[in-house]
N, C-alpha and C. Protein backbone atom coordinates (compact mmCIF):
# COMPACT_ATOMS: atom_id res chain seq x y z
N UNK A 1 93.65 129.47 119.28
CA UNK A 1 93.97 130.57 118.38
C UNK A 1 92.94 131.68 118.58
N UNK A 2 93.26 132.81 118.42
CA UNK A 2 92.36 134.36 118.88
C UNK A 2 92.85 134.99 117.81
N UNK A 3 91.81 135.74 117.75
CA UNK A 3 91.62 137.11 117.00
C UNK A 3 92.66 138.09 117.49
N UNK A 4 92.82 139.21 117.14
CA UNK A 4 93.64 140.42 117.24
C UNK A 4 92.79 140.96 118.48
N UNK A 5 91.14 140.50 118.74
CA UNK A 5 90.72 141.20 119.47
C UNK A 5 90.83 140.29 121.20
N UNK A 6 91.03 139.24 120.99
CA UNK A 6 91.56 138.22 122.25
C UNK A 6 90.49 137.23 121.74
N UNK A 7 89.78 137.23 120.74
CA UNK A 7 88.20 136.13 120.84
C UNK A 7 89.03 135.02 119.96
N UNK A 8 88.39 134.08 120.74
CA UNK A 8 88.59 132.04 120.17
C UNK A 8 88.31 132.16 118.72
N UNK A 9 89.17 131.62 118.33
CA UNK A 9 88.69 131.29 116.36
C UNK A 9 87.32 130.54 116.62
N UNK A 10 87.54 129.94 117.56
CA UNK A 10 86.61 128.28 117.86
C UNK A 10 85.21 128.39 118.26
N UNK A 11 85.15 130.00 118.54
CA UNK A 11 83.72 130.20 119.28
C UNK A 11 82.38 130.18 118.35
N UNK A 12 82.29 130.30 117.43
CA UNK A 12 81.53 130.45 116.62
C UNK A 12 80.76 128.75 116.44
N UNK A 13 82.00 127.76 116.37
CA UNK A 13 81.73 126.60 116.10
C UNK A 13 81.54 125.64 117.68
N UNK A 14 81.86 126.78 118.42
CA UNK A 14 81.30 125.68 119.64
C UNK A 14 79.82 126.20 119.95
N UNK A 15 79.53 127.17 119.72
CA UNK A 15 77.85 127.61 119.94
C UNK A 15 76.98 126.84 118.43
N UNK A 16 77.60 125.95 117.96
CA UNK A 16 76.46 125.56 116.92
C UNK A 16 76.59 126.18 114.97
N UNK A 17 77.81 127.04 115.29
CA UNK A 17 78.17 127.51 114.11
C UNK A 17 78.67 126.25 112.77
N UNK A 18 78.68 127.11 111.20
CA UNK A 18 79.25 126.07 110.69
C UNK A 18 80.79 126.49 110.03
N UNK A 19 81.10 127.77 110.55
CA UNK A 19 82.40 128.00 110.69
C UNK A 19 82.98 128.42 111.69
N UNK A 20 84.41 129.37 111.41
CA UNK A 20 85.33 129.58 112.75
C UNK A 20 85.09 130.98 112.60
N UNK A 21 85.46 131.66 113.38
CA UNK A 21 85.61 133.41 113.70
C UNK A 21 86.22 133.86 112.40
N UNK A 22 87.23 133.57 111.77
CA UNK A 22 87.99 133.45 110.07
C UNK A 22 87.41 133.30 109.36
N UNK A 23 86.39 132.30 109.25
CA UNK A 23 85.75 131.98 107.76
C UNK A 23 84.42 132.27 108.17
N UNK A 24 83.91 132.83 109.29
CA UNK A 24 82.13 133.06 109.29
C UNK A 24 81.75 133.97 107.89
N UNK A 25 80.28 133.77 107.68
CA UNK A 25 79.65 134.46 106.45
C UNK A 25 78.86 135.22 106.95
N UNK A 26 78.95 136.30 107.93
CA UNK A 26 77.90 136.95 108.51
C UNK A 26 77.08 137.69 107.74
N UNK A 27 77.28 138.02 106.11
CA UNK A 27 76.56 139.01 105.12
C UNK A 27 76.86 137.39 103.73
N UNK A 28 76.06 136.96 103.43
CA UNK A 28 75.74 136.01 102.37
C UNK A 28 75.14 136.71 101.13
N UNK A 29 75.83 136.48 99.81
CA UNK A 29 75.27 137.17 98.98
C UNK A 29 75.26 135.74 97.69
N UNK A 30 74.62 135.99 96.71
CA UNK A 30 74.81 134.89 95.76
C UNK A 30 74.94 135.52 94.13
N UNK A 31 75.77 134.91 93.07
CA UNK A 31 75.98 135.96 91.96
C UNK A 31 74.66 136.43 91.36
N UNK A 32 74.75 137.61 90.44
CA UNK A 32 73.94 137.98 89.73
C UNK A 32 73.88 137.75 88.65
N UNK A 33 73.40 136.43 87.98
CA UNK A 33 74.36 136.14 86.45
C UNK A 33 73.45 137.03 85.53
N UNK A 34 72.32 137.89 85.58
CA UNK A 34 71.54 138.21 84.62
C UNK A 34 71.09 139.74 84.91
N UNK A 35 71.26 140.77 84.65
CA UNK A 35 69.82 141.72 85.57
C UNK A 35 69.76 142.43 84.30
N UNK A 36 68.17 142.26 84.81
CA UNK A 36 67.80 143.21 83.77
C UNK A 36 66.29 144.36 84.26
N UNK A 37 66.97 144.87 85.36
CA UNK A 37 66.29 145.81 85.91
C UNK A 37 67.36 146.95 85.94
N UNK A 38 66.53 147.92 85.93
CA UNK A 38 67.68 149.64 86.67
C UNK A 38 68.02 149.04 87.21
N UNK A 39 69.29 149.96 87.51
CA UNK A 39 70.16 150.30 88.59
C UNK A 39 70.34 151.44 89.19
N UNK A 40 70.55 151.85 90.66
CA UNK A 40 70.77 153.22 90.58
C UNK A 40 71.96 152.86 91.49
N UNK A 41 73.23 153.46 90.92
CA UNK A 41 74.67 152.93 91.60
C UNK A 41 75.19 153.73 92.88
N UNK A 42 75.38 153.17 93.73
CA UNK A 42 75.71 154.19 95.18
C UNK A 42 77.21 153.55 95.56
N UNK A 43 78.31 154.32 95.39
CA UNK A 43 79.07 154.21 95.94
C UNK A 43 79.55 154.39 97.59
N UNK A 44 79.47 153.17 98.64
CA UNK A 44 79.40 153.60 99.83
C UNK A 44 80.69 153.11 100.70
N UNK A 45 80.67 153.89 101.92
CA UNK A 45 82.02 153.31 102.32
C UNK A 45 81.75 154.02 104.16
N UNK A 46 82.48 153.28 104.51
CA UNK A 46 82.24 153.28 106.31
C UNK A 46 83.47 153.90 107.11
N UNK A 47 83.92 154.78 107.82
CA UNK A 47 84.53 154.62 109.09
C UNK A 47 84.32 153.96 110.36
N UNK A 48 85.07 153.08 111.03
CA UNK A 48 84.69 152.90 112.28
C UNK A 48 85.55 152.81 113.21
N UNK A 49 84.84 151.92 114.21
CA UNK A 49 86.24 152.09 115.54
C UNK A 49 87.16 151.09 115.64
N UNK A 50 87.27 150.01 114.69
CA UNK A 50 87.98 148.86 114.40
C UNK A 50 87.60 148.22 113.36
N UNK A 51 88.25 147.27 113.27
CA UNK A 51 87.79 145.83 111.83
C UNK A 51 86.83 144.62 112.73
N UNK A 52 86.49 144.71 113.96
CA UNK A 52 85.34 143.73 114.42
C UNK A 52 83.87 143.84 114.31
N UNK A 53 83.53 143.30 113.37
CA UNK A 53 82.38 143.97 112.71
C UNK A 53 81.07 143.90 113.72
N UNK A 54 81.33 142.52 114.43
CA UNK A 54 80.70 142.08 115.82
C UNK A 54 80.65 143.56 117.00
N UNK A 55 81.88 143.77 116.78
CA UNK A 55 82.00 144.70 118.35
C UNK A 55 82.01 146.20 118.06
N UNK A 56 82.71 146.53 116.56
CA UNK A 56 83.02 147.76 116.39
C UNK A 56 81.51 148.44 116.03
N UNK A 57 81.89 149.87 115.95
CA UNK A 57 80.67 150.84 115.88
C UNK A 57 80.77 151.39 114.06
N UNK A 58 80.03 152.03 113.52
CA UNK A 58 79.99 152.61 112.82
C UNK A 58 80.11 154.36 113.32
N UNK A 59 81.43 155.14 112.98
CA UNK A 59 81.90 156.35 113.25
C UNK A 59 81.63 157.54 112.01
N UNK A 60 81.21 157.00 111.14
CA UNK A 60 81.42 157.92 109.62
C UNK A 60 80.34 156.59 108.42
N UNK A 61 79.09 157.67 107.61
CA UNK A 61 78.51 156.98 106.85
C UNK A 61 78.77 157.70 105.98
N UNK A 62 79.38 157.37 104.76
CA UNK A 62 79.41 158.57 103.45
C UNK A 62 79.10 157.68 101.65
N UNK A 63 78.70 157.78 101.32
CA UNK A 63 77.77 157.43 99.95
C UNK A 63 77.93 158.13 98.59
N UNK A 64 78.45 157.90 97.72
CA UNK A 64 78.15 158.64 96.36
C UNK A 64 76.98 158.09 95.23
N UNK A 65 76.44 158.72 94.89
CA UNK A 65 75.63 158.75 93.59
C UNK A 65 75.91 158.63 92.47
N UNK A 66 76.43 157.37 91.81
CA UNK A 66 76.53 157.07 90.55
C UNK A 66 75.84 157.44 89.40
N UNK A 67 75.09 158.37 89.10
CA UNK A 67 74.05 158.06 87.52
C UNK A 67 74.60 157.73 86.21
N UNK A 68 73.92 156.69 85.95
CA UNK A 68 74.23 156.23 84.86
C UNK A 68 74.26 157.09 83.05
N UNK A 69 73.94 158.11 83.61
CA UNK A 69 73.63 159.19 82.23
C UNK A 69 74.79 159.83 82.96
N UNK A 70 75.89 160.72 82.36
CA UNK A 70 76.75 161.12 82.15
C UNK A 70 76.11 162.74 82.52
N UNK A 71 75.29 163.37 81.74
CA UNK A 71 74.70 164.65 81.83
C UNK A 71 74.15 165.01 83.07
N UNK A 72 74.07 163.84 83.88
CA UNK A 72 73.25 164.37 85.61
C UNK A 72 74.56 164.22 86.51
N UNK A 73 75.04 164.98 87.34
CA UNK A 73 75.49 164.85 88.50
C UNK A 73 74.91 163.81 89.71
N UNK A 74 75.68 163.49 90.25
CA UNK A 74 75.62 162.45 91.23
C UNK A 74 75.54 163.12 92.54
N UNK A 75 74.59 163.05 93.44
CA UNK A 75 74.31 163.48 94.75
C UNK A 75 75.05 162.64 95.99
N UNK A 76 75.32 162.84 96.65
CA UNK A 76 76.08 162.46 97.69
C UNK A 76 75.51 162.51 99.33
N UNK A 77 76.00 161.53 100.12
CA UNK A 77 75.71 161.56 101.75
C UNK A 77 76.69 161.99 102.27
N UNK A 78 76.59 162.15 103.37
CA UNK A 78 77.89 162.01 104.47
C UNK A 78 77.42 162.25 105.96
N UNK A 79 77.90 161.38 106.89
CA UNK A 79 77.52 162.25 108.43
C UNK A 79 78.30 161.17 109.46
N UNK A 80 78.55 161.93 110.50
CA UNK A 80 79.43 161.65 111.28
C UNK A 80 78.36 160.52 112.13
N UNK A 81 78.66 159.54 113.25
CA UNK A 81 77.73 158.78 113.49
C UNK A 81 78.08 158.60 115.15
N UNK A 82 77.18 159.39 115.90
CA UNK A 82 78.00 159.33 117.48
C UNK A 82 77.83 157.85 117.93
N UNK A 83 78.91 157.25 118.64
CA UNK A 83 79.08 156.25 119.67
C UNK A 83 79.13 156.51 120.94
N UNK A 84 79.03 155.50 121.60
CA UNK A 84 79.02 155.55 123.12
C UNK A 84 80.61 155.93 123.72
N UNK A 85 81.07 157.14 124.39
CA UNK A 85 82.46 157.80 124.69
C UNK A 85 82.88 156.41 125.32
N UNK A 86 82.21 155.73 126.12
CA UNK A 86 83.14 154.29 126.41
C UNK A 86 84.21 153.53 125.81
N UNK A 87 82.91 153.25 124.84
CA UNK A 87 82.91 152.43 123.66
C UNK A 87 84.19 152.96 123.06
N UNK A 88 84.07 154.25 123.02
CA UNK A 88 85.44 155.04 121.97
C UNK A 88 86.33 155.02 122.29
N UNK A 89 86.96 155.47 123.70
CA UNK A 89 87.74 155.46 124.30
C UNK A 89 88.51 154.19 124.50
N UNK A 90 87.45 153.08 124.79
CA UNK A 90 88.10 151.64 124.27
C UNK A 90 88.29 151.20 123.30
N UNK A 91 88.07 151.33 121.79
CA UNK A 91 88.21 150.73 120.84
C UNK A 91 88.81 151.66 119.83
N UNK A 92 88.58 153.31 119.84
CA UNK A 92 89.07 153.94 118.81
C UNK A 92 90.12 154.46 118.76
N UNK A 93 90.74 154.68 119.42
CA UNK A 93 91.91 155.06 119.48
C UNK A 93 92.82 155.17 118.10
N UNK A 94 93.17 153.85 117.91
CA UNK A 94 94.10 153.44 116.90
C UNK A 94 93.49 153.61 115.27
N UNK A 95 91.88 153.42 115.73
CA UNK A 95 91.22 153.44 114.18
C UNK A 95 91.53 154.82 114.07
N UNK A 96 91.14 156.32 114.87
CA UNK A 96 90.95 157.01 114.91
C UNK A 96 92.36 158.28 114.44
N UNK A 97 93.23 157.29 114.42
CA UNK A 97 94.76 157.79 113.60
C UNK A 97 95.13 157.39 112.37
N UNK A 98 93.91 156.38 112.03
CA UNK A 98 93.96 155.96 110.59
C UNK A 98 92.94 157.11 109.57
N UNK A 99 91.58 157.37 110.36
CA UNK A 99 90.22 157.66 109.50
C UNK A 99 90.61 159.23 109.91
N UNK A 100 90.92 159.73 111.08
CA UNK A 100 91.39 160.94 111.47
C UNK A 100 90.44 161.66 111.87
N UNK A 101 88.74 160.86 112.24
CA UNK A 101 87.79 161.48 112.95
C UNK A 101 87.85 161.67 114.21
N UNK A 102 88.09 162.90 114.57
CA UNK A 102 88.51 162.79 115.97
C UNK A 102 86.81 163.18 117.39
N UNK A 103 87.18 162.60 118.51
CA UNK A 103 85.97 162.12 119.03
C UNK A 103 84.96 163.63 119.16
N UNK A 104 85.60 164.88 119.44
CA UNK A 104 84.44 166.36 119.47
C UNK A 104 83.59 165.77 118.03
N UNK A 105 84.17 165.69 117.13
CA UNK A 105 83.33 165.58 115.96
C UNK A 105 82.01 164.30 115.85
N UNK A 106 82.65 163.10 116.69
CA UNK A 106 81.70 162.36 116.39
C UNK A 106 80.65 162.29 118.15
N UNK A 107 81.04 163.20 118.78
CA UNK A 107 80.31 163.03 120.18
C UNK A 107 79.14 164.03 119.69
N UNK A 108 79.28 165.04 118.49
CA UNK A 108 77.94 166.21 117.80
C UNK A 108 77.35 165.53 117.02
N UNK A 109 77.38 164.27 116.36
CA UNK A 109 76.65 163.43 115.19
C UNK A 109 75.32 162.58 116.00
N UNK A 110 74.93 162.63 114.64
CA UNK A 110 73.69 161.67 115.47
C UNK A 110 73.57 159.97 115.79
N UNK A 111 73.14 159.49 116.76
CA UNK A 111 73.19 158.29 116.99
C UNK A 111 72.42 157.53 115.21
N UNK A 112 72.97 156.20 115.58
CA UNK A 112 73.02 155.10 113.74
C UNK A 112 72.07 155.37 113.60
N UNK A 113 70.81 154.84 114.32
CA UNK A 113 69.20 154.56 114.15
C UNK A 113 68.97 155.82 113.04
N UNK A 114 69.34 157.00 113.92
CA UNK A 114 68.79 158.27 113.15
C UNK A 114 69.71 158.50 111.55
N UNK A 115 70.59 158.35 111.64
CA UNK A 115 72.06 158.57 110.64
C UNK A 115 71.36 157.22 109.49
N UNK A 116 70.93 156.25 110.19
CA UNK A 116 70.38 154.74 109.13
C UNK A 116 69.41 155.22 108.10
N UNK A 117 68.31 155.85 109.10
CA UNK A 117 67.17 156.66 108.46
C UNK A 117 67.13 157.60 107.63
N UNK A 118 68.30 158.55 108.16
CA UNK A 118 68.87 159.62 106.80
C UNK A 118 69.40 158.88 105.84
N UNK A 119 70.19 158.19 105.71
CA UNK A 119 70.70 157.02 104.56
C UNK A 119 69.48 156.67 103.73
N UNK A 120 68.24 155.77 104.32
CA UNK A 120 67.57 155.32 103.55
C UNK A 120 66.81 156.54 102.81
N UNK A 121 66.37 157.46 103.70
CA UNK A 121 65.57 158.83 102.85
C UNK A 121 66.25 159.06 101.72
N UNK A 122 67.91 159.06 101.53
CA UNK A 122 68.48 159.57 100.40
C UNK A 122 68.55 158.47 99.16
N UNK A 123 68.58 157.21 99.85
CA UNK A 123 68.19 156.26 98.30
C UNK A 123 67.14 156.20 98.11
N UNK A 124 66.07 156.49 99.11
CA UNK A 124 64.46 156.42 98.21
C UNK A 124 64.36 157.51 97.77
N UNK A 125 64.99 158.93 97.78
CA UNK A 125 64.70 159.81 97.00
C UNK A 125 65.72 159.58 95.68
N UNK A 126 66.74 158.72 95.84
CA UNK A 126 67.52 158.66 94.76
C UNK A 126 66.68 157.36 93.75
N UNK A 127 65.80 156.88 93.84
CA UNK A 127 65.00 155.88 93.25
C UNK A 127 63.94 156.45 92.82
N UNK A 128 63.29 157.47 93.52
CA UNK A 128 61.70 157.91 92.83
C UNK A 128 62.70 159.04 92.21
N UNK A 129 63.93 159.70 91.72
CA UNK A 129 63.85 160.59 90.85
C UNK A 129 64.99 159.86 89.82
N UNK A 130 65.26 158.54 90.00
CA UNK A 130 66.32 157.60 88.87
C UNK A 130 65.59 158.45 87.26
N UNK A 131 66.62 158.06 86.17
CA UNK A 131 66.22 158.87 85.27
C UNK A 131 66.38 157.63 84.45
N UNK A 132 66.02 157.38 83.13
CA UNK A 132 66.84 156.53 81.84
C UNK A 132 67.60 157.02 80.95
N UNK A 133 68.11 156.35 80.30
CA UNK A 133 69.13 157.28 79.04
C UNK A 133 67.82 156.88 78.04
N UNK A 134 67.38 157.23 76.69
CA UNK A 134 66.88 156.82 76.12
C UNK A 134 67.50 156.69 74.87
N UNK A 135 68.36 157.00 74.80
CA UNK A 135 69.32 157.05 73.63
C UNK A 135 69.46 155.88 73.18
N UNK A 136 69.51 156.03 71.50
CA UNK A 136 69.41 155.07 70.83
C UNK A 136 70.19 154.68 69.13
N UNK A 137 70.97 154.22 69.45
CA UNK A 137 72.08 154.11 68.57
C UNK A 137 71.87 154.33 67.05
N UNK A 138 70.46 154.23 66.96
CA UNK A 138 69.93 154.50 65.29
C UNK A 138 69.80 156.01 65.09
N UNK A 139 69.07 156.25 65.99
CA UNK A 139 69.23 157.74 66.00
C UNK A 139 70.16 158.82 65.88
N UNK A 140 69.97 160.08 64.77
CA UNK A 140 71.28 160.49 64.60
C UNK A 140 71.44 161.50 66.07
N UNK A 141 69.99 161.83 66.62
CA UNK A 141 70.00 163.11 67.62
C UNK A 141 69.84 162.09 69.35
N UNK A 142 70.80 162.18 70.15
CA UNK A 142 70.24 161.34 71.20
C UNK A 142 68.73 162.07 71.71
N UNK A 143 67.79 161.64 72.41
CA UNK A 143 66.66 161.69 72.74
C UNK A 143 66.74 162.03 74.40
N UNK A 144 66.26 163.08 75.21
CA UNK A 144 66.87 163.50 76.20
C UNK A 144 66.51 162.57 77.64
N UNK A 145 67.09 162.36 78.02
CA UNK A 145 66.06 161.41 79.36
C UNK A 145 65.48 161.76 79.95
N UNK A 146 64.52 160.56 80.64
CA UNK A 146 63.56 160.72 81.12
C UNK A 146 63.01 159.97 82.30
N UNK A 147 62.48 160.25 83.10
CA UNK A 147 62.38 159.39 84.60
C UNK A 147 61.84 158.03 84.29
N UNK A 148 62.55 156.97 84.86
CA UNK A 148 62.71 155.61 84.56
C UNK A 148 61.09 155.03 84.46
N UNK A 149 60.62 154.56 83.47
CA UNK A 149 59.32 153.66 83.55
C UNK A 149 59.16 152.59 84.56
N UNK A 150 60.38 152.04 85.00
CA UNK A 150 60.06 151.04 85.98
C UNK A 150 61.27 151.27 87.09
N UNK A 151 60.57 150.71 88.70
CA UNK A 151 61.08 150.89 89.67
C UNK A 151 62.23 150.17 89.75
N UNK A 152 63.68 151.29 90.09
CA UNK A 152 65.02 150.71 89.80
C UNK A 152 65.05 150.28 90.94
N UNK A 153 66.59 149.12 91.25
CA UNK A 153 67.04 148.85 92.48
C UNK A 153 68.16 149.23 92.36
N UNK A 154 68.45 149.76 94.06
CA UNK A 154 69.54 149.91 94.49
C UNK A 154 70.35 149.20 94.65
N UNK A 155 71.70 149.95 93.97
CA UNK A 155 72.88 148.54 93.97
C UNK A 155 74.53 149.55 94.83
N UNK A 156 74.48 148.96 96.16
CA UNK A 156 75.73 149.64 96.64
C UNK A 156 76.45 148.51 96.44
N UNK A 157 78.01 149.49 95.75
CA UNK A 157 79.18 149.38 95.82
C UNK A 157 80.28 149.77 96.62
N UNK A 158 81.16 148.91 97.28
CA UNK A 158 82.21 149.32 98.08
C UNK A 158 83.12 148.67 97.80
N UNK A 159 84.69 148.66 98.33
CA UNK A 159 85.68 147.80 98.29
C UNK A 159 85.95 147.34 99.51
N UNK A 160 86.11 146.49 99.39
CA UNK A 160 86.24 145.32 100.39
C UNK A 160 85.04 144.87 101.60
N UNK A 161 83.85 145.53 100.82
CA UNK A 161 82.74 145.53 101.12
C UNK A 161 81.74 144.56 101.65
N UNK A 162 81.85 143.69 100.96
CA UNK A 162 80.74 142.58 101.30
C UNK A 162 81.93 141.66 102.37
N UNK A 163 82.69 141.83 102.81
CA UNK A 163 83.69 141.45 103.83
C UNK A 163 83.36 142.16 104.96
N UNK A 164 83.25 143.34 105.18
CA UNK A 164 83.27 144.31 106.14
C UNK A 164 82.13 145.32 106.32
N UNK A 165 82.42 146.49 105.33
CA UNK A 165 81.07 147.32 105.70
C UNK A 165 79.83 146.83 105.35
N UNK A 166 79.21 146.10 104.40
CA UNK A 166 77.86 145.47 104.34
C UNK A 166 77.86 144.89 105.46
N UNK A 167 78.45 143.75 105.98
CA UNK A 167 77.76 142.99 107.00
C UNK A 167 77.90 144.04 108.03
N UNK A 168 78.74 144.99 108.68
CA UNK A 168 79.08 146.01 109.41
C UNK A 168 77.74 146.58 109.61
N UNK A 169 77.32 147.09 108.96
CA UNK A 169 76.01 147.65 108.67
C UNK A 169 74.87 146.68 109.15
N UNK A 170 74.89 145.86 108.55
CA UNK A 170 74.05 144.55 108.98
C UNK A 170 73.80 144.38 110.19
N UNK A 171 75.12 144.09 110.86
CA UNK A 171 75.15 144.05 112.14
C UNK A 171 74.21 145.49 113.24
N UNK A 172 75.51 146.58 112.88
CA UNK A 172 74.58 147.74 113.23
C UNK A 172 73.16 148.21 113.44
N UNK A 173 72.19 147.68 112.51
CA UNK A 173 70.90 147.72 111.98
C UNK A 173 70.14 146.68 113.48
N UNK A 174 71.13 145.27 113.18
CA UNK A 174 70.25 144.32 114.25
C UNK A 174 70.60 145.17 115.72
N UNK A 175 72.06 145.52 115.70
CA UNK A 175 72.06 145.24 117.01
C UNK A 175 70.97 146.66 117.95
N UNK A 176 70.36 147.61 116.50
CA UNK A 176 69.63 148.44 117.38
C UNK A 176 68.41 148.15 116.72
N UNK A 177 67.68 146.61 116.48
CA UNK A 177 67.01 146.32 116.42
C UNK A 177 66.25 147.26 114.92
N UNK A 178 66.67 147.61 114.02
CA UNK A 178 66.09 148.14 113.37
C UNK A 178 65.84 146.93 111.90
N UNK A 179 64.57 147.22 111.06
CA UNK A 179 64.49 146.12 110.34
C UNK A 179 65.56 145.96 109.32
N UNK A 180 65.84 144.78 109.08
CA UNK A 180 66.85 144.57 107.78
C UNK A 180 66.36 144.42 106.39
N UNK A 181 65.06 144.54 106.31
CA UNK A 181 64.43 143.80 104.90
C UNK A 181 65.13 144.73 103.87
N UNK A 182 65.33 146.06 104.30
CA UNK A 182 66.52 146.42 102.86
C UNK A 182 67.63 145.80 102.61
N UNK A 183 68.24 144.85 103.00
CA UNK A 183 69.21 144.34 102.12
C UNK A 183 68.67 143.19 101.47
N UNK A 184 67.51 142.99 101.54
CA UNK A 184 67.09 141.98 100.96
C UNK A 184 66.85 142.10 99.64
N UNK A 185 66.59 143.57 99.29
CA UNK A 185 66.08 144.11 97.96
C UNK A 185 67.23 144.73 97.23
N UNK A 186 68.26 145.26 97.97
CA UNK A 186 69.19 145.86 97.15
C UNK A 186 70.55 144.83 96.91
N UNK A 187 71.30 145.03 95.58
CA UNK A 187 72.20 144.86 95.34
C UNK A 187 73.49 144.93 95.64
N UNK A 188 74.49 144.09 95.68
CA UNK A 188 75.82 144.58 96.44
C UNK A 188 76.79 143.99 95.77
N UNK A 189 77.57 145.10 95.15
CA UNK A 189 79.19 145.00 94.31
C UNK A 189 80.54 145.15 95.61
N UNK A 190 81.27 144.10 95.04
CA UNK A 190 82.78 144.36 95.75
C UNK A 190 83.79 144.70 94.51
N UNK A 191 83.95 145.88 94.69
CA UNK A 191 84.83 146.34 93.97
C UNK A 191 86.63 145.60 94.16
N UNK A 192 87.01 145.05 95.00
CA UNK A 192 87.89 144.53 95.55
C UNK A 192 88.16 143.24 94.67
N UNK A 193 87.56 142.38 94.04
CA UNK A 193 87.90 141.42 93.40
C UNK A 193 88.07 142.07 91.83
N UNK A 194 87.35 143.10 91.56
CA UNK A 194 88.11 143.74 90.28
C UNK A 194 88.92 144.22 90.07
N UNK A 195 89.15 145.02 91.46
CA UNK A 195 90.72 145.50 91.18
C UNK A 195 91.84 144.61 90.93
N UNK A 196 91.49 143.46 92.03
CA UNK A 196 92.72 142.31 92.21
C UNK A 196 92.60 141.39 90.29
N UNK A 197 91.44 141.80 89.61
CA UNK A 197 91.51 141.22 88.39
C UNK A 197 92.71 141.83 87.78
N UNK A 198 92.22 143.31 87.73
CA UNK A 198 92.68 144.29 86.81
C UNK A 198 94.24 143.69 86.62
N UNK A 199 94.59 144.01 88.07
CA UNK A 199 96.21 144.22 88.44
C UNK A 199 96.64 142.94 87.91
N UNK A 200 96.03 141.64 88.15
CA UNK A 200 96.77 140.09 87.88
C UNK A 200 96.83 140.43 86.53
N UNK A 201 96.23 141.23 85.61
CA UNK A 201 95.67 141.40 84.64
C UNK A 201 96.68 142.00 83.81
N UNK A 202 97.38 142.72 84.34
CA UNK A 202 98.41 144.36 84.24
C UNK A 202 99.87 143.31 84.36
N UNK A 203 100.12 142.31 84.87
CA UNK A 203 101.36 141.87 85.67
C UNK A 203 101.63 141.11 83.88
């Protein structure tokens, strides 16, 4: 049995794996039953040149800024992410009639490494300027906020995320050797199992 991309279900488990190409866990996460630290919420989401998270590239990084106070606007990323024209020419095609980035645009973007680095600059600046609500339900006047007393963590959200673009990313990061210890520290929501609540929910 093969993938869509021609690869063995089986390969994973004949090199020593403890699953198949279907059920691998290449991004492992475990619940959060408690937090009681900030948050600073980033809505993120990926284009690329396929669904092989192994082979495909990252084509498009774009991010929103959640704040949790209502009164601040939310800052935003975005940038196109060049690949190798090979690479594109072999694999994007078909993605590339879905996401509609067409290749002039992503042959002017900057390679991941650099595009990774702009990413992280914008959540550490979105962390040293996190704010609190201070508002307080006894109070008849809310109290205006104020930059968080303690260091928040970053918590990205995506849909269908911790399936695809987290480990996507993951991957990306190793395969140009860049360090991973940020996902070690930040948080990660799949919006994808709430929706599928909502709706069972709605029926």
């Amino acid at each position: 049995m093969t993938n869509d991309a021609g690869r063995l279900a089986g390969e994973p488990l004949k090199r020593g794996g403890e699953y198949c190409l279907f059920h691998a866990k290449p991004f492992c996460t475990k619940p959060c039953e408690c937090l009681k630290r900030a948050c600073v919420l980033v809505l993120l989401d990926t284009e690329t040149t396929g669904v092989d998270i192994s082979r495909d590239r990252v084509v498009e990084l774009a991010a929103l800024h959640c704040p949790s106070d209502a009164r601040f606007f939310g800052g935003a990323f975005s940038t196109v992410v060049r690949v190798d024209p090979t690479l594109l020419a072999e694999r994007g095609a078909a993605a590339s009639a879905v996401h509609g980035i067409e290749d002039h645009e992503i042959a002017v973007g900057p390679d991941f490494p650099t595009a990774w680095r702009r990413f992280l600059l914008w959540t550490e600046s979105l962390l040293n300027s996190a704010v609190a609500d201070r508002s307080d339900s006894e109070d008849d006047e809310p109290l205006p906020p104020q930059l968080s007393t303690e260091t928040p963590v970053l918590m990205l959200a995506g849909h269908n995320a911790i399936r695809f673009d987290f480990p996507l990313l993951l991957c990306e990061c190793m395969r140009h050797h860049i360090s991973c210890d940020c996902f070690e520290h930040w948080l990660f929501v799949d919006t994808m199992p709430a929706a599928q609540s909502a709706r069972s929910g709605c029926m």
